[in-house]
C-alpha atoms as a PDB file:
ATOM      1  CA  UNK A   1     171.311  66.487 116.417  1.00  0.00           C
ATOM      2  CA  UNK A   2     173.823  67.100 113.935  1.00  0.00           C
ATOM      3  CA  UNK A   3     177.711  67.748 114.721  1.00  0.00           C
ATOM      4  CA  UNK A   4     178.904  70.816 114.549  1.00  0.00           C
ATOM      5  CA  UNK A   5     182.145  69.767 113.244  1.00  0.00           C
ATOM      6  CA  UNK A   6     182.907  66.782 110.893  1.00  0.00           C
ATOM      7  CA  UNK A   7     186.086  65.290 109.775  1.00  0.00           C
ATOM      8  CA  UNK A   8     185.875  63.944 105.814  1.00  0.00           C
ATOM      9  CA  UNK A   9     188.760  61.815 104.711  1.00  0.00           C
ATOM     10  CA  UNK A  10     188.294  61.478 101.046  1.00  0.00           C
ATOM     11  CA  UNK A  11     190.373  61.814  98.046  1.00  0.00           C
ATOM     12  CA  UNK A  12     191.185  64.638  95.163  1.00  0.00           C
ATOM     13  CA  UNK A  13     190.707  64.140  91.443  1.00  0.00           C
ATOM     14  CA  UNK A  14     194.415  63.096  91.240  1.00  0.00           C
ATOM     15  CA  UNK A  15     193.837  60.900  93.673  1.00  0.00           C
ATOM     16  CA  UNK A  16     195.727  62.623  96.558  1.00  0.00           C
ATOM     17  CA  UNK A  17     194.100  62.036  99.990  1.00  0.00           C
ATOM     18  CA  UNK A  18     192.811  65.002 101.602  1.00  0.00           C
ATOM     19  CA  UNK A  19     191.523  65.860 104.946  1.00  0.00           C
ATOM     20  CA  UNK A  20     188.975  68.958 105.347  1.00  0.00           C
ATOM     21  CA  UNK A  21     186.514  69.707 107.992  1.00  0.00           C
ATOM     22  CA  UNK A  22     182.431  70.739 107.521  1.00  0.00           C
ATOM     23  CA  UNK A  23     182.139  73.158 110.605  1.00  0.00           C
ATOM     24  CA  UNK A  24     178.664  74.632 111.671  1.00  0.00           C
ATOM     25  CA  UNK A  25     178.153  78.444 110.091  1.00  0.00           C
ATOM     26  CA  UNK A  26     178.577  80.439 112.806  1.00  0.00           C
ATOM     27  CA  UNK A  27     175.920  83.198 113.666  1.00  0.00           C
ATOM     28  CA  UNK A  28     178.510  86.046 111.667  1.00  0.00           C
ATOM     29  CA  UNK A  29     178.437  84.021 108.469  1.00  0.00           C
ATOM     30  CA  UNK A  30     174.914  83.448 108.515  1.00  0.00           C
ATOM     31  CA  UNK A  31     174.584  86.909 108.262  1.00  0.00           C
ATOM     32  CA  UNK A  32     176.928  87.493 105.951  1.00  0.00           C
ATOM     33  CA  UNK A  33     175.272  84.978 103.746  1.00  0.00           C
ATOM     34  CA  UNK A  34     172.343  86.338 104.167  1.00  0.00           C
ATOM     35  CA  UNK A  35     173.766  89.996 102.730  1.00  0.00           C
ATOM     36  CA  UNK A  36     175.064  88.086  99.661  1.00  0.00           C
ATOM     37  CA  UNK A  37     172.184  86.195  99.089  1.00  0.00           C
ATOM     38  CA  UNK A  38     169.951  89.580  99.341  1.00  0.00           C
ATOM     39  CA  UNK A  39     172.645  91.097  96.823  1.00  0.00           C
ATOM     40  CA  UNK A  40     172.288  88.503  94.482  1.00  0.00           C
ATOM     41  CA  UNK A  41     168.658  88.625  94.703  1.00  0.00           C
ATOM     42  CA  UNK A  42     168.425  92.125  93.454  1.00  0.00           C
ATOM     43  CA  UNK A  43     170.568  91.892  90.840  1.00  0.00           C
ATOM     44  CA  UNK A  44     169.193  89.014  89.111  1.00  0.00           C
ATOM     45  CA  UNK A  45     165.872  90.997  89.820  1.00  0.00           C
ATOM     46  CA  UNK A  46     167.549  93.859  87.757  1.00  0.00           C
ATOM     47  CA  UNK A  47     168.783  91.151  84.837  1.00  0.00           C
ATOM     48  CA  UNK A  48     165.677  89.916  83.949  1.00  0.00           C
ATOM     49  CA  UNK A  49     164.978  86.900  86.216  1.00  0.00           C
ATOM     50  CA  UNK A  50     161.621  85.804  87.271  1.00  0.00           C
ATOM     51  CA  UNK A  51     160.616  85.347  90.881  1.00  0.00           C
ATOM     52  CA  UNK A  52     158.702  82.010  91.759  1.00  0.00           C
ATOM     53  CA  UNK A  53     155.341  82.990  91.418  1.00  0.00           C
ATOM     54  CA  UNK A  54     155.583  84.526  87.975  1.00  0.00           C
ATOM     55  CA  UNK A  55     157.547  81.276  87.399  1.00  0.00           C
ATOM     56  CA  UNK A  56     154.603  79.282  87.920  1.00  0.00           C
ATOM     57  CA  UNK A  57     152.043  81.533  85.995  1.00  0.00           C
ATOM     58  CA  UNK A  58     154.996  81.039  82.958  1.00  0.00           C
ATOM     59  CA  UNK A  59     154.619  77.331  83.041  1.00  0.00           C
ATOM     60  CA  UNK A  60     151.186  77.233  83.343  1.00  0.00           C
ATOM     61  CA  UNK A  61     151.117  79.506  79.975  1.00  0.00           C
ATOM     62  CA  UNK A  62     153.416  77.463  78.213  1.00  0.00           C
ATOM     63  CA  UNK A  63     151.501  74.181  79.342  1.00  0.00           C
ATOM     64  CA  UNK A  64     154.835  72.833  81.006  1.00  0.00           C
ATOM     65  CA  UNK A  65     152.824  72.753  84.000  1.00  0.00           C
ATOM     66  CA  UNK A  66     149.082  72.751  84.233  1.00  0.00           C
ATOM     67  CA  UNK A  67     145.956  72.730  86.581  1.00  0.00           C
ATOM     68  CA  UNK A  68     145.670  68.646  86.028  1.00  0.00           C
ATOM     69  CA  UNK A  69     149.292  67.891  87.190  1.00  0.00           C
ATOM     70  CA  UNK A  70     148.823  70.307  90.305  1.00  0.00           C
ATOM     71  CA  UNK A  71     145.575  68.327  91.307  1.00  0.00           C
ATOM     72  CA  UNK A  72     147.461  65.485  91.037  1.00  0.00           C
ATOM     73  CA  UNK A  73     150.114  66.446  92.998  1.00  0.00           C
ATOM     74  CA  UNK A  74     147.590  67.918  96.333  1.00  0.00           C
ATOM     75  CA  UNK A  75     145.926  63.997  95.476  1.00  0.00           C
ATOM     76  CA  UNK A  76     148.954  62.687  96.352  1.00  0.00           C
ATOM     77  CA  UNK A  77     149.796  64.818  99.622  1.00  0.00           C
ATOM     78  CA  UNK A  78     146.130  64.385 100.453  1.00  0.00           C
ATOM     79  CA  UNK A  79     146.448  60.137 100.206  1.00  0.00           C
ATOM     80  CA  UNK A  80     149.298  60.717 102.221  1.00  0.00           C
ATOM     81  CA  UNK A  81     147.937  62.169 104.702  1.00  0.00           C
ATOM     82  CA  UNK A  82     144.982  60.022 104.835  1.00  0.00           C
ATOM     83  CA  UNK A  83     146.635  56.993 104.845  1.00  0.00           C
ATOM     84  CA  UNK A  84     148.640  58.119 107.768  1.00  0.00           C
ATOM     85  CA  UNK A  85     145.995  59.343 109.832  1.00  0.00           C
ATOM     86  CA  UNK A  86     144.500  55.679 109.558  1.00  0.00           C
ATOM     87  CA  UNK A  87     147.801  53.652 110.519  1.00  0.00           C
ATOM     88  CA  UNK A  88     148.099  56.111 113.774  1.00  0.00           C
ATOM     89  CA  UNK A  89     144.462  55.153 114.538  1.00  0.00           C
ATOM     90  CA  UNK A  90     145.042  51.923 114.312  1.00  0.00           C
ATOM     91  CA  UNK A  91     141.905  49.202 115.238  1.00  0.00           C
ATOM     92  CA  UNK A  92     142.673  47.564 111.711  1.00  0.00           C
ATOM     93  CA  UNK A  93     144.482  44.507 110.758  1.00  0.00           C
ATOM     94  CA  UNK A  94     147.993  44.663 111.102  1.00  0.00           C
ATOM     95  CA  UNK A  95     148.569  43.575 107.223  1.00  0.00           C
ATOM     96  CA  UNK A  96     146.217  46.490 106.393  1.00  0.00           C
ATOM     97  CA  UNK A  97     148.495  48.750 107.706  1.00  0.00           C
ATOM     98  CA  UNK A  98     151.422  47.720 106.288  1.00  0.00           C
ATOM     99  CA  UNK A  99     149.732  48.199 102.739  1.00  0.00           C
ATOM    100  CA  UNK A 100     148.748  51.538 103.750  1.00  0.00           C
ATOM    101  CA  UNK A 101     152.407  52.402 104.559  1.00  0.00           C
ATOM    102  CA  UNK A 102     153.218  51.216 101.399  1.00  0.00           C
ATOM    103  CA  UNK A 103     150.934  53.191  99.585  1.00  0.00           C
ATOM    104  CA  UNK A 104     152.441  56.042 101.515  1.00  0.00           C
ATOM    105  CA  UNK A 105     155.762  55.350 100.032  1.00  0.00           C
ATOM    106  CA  UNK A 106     154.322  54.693  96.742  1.00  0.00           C
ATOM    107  CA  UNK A 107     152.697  58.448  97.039  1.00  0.00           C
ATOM    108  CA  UNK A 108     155.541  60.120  98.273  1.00  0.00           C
ATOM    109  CA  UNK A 109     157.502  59.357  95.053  1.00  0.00           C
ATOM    110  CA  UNK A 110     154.818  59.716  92.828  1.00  0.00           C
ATOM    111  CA  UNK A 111     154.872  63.040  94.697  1.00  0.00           C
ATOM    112  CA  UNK A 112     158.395  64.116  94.548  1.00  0.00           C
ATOM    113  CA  UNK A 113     158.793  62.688  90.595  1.00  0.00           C
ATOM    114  CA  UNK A 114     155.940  65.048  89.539  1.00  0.00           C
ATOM    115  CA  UNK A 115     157.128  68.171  92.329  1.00  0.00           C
ATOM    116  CA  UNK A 116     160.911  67.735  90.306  1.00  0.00           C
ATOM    117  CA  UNK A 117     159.066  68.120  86.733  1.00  0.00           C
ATOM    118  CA  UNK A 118     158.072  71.378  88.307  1.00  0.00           C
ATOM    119  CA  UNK A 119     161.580  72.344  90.071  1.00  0.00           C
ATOM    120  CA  UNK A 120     163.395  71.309  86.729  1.00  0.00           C
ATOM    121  CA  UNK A 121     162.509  75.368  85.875  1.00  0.00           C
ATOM    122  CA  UNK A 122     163.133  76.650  89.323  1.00  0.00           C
ATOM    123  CA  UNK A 123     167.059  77.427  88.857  1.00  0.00           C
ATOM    124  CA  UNK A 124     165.617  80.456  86.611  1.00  0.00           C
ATOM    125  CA  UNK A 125     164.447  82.244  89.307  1.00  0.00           C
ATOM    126  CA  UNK A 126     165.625  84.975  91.358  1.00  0.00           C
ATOM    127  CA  UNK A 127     165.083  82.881  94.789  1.00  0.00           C
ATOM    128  CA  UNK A 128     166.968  80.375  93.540  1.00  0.00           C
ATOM    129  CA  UNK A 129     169.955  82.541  92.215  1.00  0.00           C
ATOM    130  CA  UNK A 130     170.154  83.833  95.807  1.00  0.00           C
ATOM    131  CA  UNK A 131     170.157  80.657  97.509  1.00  0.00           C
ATOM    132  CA  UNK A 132     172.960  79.216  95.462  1.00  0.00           C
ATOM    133  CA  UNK A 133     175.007  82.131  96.210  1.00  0.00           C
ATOM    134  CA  UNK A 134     174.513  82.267 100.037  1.00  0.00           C
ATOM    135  CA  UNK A 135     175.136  78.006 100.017  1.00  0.00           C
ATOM    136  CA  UNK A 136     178.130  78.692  97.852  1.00  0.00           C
ATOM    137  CA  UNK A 137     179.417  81.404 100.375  1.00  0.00           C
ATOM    138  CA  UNK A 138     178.746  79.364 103.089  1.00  0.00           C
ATOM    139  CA  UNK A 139     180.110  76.317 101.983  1.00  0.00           C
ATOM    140  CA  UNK A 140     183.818  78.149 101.057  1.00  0.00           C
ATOM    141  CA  UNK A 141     183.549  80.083 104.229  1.00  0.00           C
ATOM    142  CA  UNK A 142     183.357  76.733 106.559  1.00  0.00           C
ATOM    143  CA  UNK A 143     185.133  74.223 105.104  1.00  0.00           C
ATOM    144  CA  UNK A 144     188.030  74.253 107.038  1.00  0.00           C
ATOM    145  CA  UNK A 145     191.924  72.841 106.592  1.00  0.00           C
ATOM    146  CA  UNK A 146     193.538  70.866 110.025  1.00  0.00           C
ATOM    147  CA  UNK A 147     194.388  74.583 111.079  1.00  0.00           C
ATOM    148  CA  UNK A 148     190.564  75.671 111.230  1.00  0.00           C
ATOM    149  CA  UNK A 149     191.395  77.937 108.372  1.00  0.00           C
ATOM    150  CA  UNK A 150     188.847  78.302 105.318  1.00  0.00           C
ATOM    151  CA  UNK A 151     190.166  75.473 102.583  1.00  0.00           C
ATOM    152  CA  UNK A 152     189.185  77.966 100.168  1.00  0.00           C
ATOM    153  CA  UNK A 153     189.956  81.543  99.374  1.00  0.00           C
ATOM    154  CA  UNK A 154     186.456  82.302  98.271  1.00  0.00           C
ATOM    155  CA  UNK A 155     183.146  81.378  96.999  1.00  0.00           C
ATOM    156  CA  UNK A 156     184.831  81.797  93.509  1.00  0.00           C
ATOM    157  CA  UNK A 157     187.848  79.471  94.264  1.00  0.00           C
ATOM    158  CA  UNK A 158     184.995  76.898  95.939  1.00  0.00           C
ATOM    159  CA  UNK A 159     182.962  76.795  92.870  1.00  0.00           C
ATOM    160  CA  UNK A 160     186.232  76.364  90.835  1.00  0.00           C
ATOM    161  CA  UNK A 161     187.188  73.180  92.539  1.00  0.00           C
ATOM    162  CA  UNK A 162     183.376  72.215  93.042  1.00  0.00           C
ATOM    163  CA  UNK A 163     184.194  68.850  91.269  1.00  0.00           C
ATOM    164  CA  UNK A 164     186.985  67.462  93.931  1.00  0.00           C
ATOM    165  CA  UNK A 165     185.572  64.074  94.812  1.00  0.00           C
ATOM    166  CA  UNK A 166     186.819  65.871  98.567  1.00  0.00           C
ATOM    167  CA  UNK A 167     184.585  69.072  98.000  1.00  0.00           C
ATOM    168  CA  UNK A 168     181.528  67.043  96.783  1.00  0.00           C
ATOM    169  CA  UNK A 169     181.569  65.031 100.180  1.00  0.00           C
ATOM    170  CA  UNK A 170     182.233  67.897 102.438  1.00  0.00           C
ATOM    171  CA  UNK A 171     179.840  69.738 100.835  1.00  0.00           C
ATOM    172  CA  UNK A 172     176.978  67.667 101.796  1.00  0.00           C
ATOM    173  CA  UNK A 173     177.388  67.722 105.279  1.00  0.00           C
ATOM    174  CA  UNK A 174     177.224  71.444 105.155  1.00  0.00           C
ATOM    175  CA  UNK A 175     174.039  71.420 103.281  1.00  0.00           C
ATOM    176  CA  UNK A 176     172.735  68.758 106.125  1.00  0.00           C
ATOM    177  CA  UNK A 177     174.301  71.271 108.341  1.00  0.00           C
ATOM    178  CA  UNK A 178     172.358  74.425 106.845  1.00  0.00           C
ATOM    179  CA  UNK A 179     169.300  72.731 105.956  1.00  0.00           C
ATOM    180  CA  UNK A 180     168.744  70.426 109.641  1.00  0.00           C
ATOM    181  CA  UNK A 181     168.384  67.884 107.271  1.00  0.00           C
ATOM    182  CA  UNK A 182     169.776  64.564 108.976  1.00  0.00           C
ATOM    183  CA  UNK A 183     171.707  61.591 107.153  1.00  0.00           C
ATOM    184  CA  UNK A 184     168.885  58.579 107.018  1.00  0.00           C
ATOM    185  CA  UNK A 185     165.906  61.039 106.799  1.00  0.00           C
ATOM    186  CA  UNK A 186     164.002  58.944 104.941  1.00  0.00           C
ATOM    187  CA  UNK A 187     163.920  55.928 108.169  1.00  0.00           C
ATOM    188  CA  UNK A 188     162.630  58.987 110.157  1.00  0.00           C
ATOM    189  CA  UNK A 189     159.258  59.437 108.235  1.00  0.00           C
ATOM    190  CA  UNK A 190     156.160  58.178 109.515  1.00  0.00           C
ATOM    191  CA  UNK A 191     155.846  55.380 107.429  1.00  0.00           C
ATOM    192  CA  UNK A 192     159.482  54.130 107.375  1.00  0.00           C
ATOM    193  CA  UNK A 193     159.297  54.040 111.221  1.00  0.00           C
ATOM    194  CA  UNK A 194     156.003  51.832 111.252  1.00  0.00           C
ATOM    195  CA  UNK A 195     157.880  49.417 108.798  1.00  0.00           C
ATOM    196  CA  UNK A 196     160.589  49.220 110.904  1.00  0.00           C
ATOM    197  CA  UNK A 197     158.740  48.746 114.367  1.00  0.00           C
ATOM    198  CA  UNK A 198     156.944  45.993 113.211  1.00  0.00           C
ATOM    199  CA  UNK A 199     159.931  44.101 110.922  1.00  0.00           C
ATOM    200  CA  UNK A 200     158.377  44.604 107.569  1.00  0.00           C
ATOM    201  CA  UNK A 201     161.513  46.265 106.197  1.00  0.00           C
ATOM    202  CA  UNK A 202     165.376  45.884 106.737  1.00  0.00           C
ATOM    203  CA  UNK A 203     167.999  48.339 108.147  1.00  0.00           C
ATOM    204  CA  UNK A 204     168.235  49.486 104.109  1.00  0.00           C
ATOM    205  CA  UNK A 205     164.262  49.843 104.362  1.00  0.00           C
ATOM    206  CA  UNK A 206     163.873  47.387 101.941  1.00  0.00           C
ATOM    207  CA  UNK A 207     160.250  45.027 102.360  1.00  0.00           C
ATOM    208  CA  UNK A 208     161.308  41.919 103.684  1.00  0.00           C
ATOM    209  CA  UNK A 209     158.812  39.227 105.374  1.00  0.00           C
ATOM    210  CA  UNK A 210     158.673  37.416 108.697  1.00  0.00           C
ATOM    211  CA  UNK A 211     162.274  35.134 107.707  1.00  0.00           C
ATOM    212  CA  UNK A 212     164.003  38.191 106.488  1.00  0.00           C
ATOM    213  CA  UNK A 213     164.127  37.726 102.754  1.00  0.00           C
ATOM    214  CA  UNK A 214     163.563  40.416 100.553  1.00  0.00           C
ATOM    215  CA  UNK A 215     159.386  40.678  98.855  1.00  0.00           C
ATOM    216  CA  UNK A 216     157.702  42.844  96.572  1.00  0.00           C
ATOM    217  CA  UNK A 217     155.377  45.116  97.484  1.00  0.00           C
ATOM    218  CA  UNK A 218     152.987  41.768  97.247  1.00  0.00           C
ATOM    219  CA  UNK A 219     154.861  39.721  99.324  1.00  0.00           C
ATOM    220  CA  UNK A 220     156.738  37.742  96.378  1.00  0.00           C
ATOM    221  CA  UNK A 221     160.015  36.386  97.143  1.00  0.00           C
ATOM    222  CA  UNK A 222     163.098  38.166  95.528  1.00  0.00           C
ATOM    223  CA  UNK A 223     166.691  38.497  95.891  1.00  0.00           C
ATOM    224  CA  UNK A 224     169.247  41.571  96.213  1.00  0.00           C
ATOM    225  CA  UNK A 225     168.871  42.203  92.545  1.00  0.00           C
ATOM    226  CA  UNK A 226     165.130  42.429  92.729  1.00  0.00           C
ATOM    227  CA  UNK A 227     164.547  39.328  90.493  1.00  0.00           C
ATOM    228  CA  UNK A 228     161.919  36.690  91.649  1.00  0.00           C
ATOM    229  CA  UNK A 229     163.325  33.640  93.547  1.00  0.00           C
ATOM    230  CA  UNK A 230     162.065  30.032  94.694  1.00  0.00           C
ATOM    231  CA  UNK A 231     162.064  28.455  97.858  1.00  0.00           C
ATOM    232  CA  UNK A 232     166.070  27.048  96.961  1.00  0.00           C
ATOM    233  CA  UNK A 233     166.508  31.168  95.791  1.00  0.00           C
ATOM    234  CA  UNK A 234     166.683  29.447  92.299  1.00  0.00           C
ATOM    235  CA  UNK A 235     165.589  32.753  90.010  1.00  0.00           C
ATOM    236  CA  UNK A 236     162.244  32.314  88.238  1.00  0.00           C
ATOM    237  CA  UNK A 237     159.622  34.407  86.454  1.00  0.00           C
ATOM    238  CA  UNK A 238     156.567  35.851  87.948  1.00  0.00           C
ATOM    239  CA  UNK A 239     154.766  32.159  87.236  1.00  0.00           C
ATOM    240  CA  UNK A 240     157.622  30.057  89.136  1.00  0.00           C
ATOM    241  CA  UNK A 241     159.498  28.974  86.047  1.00  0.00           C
ATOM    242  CA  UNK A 242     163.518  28.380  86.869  1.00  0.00           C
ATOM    243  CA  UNK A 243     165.165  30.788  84.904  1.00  0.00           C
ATOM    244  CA  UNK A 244     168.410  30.667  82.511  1.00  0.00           C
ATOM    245  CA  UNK A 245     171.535  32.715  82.382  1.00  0.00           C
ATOM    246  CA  UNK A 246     169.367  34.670  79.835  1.00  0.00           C
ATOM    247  CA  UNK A 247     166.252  35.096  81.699  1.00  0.00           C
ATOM    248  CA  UNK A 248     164.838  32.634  79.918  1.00  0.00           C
ATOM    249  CA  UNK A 249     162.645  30.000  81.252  1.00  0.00           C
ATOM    250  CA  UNK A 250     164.532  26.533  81.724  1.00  0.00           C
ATOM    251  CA  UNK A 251     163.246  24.225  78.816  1.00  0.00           C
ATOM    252  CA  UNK A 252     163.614  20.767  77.852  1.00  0.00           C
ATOM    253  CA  UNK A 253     165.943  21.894  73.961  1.00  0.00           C
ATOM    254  CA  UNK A 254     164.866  19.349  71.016  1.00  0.00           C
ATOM    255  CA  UNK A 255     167.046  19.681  67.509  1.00  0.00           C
ATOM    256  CA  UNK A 256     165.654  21.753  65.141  1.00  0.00           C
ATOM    257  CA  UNK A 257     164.098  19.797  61.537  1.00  0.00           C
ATOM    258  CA  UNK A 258     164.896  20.392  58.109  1.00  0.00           C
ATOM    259  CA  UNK A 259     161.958  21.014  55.540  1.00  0.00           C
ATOM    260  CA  UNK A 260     161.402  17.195  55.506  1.00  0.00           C
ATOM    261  CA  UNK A 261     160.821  17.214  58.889  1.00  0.00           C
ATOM    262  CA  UNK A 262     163.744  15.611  60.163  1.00  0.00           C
ATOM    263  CA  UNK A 263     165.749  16.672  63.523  1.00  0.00           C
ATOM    264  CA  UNK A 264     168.630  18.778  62.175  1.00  0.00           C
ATOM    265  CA  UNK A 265     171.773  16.915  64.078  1.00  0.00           C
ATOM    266  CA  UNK A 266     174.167  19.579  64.716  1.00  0.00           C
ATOM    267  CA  UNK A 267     178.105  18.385  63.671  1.00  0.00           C
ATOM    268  CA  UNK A 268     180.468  18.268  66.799  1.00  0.00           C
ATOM    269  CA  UNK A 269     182.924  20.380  66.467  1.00  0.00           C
ATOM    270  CA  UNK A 270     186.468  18.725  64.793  1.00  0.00           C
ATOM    271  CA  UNK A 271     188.326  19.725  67.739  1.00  0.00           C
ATOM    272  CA  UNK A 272     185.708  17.736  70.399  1.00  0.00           C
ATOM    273  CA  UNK A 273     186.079  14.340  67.656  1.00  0.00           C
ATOM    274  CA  UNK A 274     188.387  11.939  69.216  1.00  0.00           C
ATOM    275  CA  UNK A 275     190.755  11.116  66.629  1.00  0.00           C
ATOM    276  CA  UNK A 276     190.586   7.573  65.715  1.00  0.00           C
ATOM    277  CA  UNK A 277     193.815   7.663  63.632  1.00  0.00           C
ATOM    278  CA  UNK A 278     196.107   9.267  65.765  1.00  0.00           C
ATOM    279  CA  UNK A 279     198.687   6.896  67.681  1.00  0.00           C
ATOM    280  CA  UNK A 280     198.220   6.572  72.059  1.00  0.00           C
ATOM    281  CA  UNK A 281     200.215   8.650  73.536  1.00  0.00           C
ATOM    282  CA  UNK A 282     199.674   7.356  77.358  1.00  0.00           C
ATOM    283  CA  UNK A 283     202.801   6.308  79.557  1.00  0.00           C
ATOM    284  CA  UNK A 284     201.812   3.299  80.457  1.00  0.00           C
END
């Protein structure tokens, strides 16, 4: 459950620490929200804005978002779903469910990269307008000084100092606050929790295998940065070649030949030439 009351610590664009407390709306300002959200519904109603559904009829016109993308999107919540319908049924091998959950996680962002195309337009809307006000009112109404009085004056002073490093931060744990929406969400869906049961992912929920080190999706070795590694976590390609600085693979250099044909020997550098002439300097 989330807190009702959490301290942030963080700092101001001067760099000036600052202390400020997210505090749970209380049943009043939820209704007052509500009354300014309402408010600001109607008026952008009034100025011209589009509600949701006329939103979506818009795009559709103007091809921005069509009949294919919208099948594809229901294909992926419908693989989803499938998918994890057959890991909680289990009575398949153990392997074959952990490519399933992977699929599920492959699904859900294909999911939420096409959904976002379509929210991209959403701001436009009347819904949205209202929404934004009633977070913004919230969010200057309960952030809270060490006195338990509102940090801000109002949701016009808030939105003002919206870019404090301090605000940002608070911020979000009122929007977990309003929206139930937990820190580490993403370990709590199904999929996430099946990886983690069974020690196919880390504490990050990245894919690791039985001795802990980080795999692709096909059970390739690779390290933090996501490049491929050997056995000694020497980085290679995807055929086991050692890689350079460069990402290059490692080969065996030969001098280069002049139209004759003959190796090109490079001059060392006057500076790396011992000089012959000049007198010993050593103590013996």
């Amino acid at each position: 459950m989330s807190k009702n009351r959490i301290k942030v610590e963080a700092k101001d664009l001067d760099g000036n620490d600052v202390v400020i407390f997210a505090v749970r709306p209380t049943k009043e300002e939820n209704t007052a929200a509500q009354l300014i959200s309402n408010k600001m519904f109607k008026g952008a109603l009034l100025a011209g804005a589009l509600v949701r559904k006329t939103l979506e009829e818009e795009l559709e016109r103007q091809g921005i978002w069509s009949k294919e993308k919208q099948e594809r999107l229901e294909g992926f919540h419908k693989e989803i779903r499938e998918h994890l319908i057959a890991i909680k049924a289990g009575d398949i091998k153990l392997t074959e469910a952990r490519d399933l959950a992977i699929k599920v996680r492959i699904a859900r962002m294909g999911a939420v990269t096409l959904q976002s195309e379509r929210n991209e337009y959403d701001s436009y809307t009347a819904e949205a307008q209202a929404e934004d006000a009633k977070i913004n009112f919230l969010v200057a109404a309960c952030l809270k000084n060490e006195k338990n009085e509102p940090y801000f004056k109002d949701a016009d002073d808030y939105r003002e100092n919206s870019d404090q490093p301090f605000a940002i931060e608070a911020a979000g744990h009122m929007v977990t606050m309003i929206y139930g929406v937990e820190e580490g969400w993403e370990a709590d869906l199904p999929e996430n929790k099946f990886l983690q049961k069974y020690k196919f992912v880390d504490d990050d929920l990245r894919l690791v295998n039985k001795d802990g080190d980080y795999v692709t999706v096909g059970g390739d070795k690779i390290n933090a940065d996501f490049q491929y590694v050997d056995d000694d976590n020497n980085v290679i390609d995807r055929d086991g070649n050692r890689l350079d600085d460069d990402g290059l693979p490692i080969v065996e250099t030969m001098p280069f030949l002049d139209d004759d044909g003959n190796p090109i020997i490079d001059d060392v550098p006057k500076e790396d030439t011992p000089d012959e002439s000049a007198p010993n300097e050593s103590v013996e």
